[in-house]
C-alpha atoms as a PDB file:
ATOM      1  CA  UNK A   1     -17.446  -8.052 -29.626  1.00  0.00           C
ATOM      2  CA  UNK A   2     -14.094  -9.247 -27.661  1.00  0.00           C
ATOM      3  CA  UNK A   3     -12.816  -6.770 -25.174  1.00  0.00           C
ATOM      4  CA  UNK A   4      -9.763  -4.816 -25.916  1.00  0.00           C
ATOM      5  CA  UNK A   5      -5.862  -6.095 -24.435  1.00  0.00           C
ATOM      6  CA  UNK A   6      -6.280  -2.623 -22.291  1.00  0.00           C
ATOM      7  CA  UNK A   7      -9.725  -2.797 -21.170  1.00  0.00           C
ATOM      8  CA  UNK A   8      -9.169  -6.806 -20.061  1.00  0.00           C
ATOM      9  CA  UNK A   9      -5.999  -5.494 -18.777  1.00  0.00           C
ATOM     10  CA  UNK A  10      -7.299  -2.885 -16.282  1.00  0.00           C
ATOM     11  CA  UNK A  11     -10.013  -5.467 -15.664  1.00  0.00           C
ATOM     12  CA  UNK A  12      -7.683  -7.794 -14.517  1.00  0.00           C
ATOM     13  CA  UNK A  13      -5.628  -5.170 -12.354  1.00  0.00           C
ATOM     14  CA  UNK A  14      -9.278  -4.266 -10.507  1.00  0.00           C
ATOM     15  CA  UNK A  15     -10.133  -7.845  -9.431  1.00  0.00           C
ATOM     16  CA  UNK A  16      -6.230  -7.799  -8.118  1.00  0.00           C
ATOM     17  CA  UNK A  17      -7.142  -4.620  -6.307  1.00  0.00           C
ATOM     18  CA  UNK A  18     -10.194  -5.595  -4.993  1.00  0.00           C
ATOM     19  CA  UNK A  19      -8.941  -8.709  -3.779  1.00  0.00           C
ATOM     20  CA  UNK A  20      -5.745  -7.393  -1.724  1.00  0.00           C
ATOM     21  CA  UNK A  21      -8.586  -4.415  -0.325  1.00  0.00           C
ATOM     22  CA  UNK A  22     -11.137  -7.207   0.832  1.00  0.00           C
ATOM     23  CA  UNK A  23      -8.212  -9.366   2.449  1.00  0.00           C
ATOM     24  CA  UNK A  24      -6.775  -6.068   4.438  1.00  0.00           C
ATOM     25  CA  UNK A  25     -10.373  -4.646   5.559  1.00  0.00           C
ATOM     26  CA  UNK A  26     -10.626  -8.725   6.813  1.00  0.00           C
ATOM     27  CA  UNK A  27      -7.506  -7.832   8.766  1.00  0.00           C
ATOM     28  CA  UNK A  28      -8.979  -4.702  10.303  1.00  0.00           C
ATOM     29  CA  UNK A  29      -7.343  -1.676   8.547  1.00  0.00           C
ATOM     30  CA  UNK A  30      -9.963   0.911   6.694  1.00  0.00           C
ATOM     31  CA  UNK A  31      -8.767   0.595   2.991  1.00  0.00           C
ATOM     32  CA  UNK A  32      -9.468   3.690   0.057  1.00  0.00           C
ATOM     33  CA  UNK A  33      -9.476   2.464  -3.482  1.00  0.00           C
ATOM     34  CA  UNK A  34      -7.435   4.870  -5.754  1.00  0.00           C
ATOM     35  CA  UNK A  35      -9.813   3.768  -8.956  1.00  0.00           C
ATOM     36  CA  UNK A  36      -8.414   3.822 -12.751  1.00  0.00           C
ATOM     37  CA  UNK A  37      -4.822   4.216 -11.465  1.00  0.00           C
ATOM     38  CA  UNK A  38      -5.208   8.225 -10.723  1.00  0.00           C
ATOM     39  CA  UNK A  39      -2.466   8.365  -8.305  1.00  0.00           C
ATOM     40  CA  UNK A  40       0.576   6.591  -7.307  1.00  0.00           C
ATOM     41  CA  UNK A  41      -0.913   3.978  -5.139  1.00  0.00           C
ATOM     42  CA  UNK A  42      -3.958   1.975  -5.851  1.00  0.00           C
ATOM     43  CA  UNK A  43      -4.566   0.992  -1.987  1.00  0.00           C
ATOM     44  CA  UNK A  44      -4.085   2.894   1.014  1.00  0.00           C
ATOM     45  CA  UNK A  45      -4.749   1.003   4.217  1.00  0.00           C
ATOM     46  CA  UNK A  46      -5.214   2.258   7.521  1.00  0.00           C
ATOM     47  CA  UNK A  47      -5.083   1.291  11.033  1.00  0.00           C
ATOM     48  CA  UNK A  48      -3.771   1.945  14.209  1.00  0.00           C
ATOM     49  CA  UNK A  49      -0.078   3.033  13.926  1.00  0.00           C
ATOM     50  CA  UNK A  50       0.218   1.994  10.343  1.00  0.00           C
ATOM     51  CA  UNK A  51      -0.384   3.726   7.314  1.00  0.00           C
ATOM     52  CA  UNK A  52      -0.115   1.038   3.987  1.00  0.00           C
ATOM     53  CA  UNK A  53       0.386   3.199   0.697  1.00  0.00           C
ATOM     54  CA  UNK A  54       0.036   0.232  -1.843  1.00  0.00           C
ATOM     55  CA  UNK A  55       0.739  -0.348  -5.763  1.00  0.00           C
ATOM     56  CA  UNK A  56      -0.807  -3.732  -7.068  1.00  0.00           C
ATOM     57  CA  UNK A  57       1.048  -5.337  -9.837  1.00  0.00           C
ATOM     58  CA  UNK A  58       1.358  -8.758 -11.666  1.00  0.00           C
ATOM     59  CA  UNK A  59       4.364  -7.995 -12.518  1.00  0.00           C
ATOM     60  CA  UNK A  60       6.774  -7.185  -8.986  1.00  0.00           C
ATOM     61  CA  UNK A  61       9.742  -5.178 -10.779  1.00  0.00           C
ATOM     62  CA  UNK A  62       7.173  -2.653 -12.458  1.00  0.00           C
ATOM     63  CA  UNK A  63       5.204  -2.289  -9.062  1.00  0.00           C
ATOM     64  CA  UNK A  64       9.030  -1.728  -7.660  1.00  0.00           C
ATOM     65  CA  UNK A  65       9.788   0.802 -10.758  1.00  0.00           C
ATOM     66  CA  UNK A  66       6.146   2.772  -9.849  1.00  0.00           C
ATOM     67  CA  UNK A  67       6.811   3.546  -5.937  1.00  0.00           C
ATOM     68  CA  UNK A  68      10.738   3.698  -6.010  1.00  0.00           C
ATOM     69  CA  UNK A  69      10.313   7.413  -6.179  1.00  0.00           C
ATOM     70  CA  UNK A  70       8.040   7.326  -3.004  1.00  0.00           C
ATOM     71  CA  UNK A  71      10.461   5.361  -0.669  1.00  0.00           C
ATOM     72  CA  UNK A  72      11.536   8.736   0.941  1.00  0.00           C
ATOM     73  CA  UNK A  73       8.624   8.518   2.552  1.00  0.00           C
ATOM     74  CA  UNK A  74       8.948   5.794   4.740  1.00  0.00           C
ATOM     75  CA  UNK A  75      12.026   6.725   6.170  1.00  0.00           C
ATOM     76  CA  UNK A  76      10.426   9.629   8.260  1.00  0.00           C
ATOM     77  CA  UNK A  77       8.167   9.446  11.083  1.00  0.00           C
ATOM     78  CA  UNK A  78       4.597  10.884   9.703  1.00  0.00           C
ATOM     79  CA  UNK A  79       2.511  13.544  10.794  1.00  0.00           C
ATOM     80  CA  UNK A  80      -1.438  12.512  10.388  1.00  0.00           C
ATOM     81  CA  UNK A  81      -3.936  15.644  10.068  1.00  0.00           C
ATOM     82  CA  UNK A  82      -7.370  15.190  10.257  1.00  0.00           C
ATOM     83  CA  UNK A  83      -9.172  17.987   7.534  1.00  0.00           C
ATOM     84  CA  UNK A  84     -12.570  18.441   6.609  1.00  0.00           C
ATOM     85  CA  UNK A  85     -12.895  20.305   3.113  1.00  0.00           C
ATOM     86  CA  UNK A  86     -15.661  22.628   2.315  1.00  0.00           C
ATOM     87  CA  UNK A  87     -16.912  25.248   0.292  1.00  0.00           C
ATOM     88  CA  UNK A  88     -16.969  28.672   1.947  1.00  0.00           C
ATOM     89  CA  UNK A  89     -18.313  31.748  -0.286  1.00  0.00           C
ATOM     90  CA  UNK A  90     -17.596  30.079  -3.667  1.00  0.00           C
ATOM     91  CA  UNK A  91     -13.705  28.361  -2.468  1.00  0.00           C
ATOM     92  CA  UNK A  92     -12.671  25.334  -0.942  1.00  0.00           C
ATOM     93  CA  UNK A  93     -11.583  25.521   2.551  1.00  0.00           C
ATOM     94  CA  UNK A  94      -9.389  22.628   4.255  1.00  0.00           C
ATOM     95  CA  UNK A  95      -9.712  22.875   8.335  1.00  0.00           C
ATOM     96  CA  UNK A  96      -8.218  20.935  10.720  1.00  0.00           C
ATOM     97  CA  UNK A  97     -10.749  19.038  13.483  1.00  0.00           C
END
């Protein structure tokens, strides 16, 4: 039985991501995989001094349309925390290291 338009659709958009996170860990930055489009990046890349927060598109003026309301945040320097989360007597705790 033929695939769906959606299903071949996200397929598509995970070989994309997959291919842009294999060429930036090749380039030294620690990438995280946002999987099934559950936030408003797919990619975030990491390394020294530079934070990547990435949306991967075919199509350039809907990846444009999708992080337009997240270009305030390039405009200010940004604080990095490191947390570790964990449960404490039934609730999740964040602490800083």
């Amino acid at each position: 039985m033929p695939k769906s338009v959606p299903a071949r659709r996200y397929q598509k958009g995970r070989r994309m991501e997959w291919s842009v996170k294999n060429a930036l860990s090749r380039e030294g930055y620690i990438v995280i995989r946002s999987a099934a489009s559950r936030s408003p990046f797919d990619l975030v890349a990491i390394r020294e001094g530079e934070i990547l927060l990435i949306q991967c598109s075919y199509n350039k003026g809907h990846a444009e349309r999708q992080v337009k309301e997240f270009a305030h945040l390039s405009n200010r320097p940004a604080t990095i925390k490191l947390l570790i989360a964990y449960k404490e007597r039934g609730r999740f705790k964040l602490s800083a290291l």
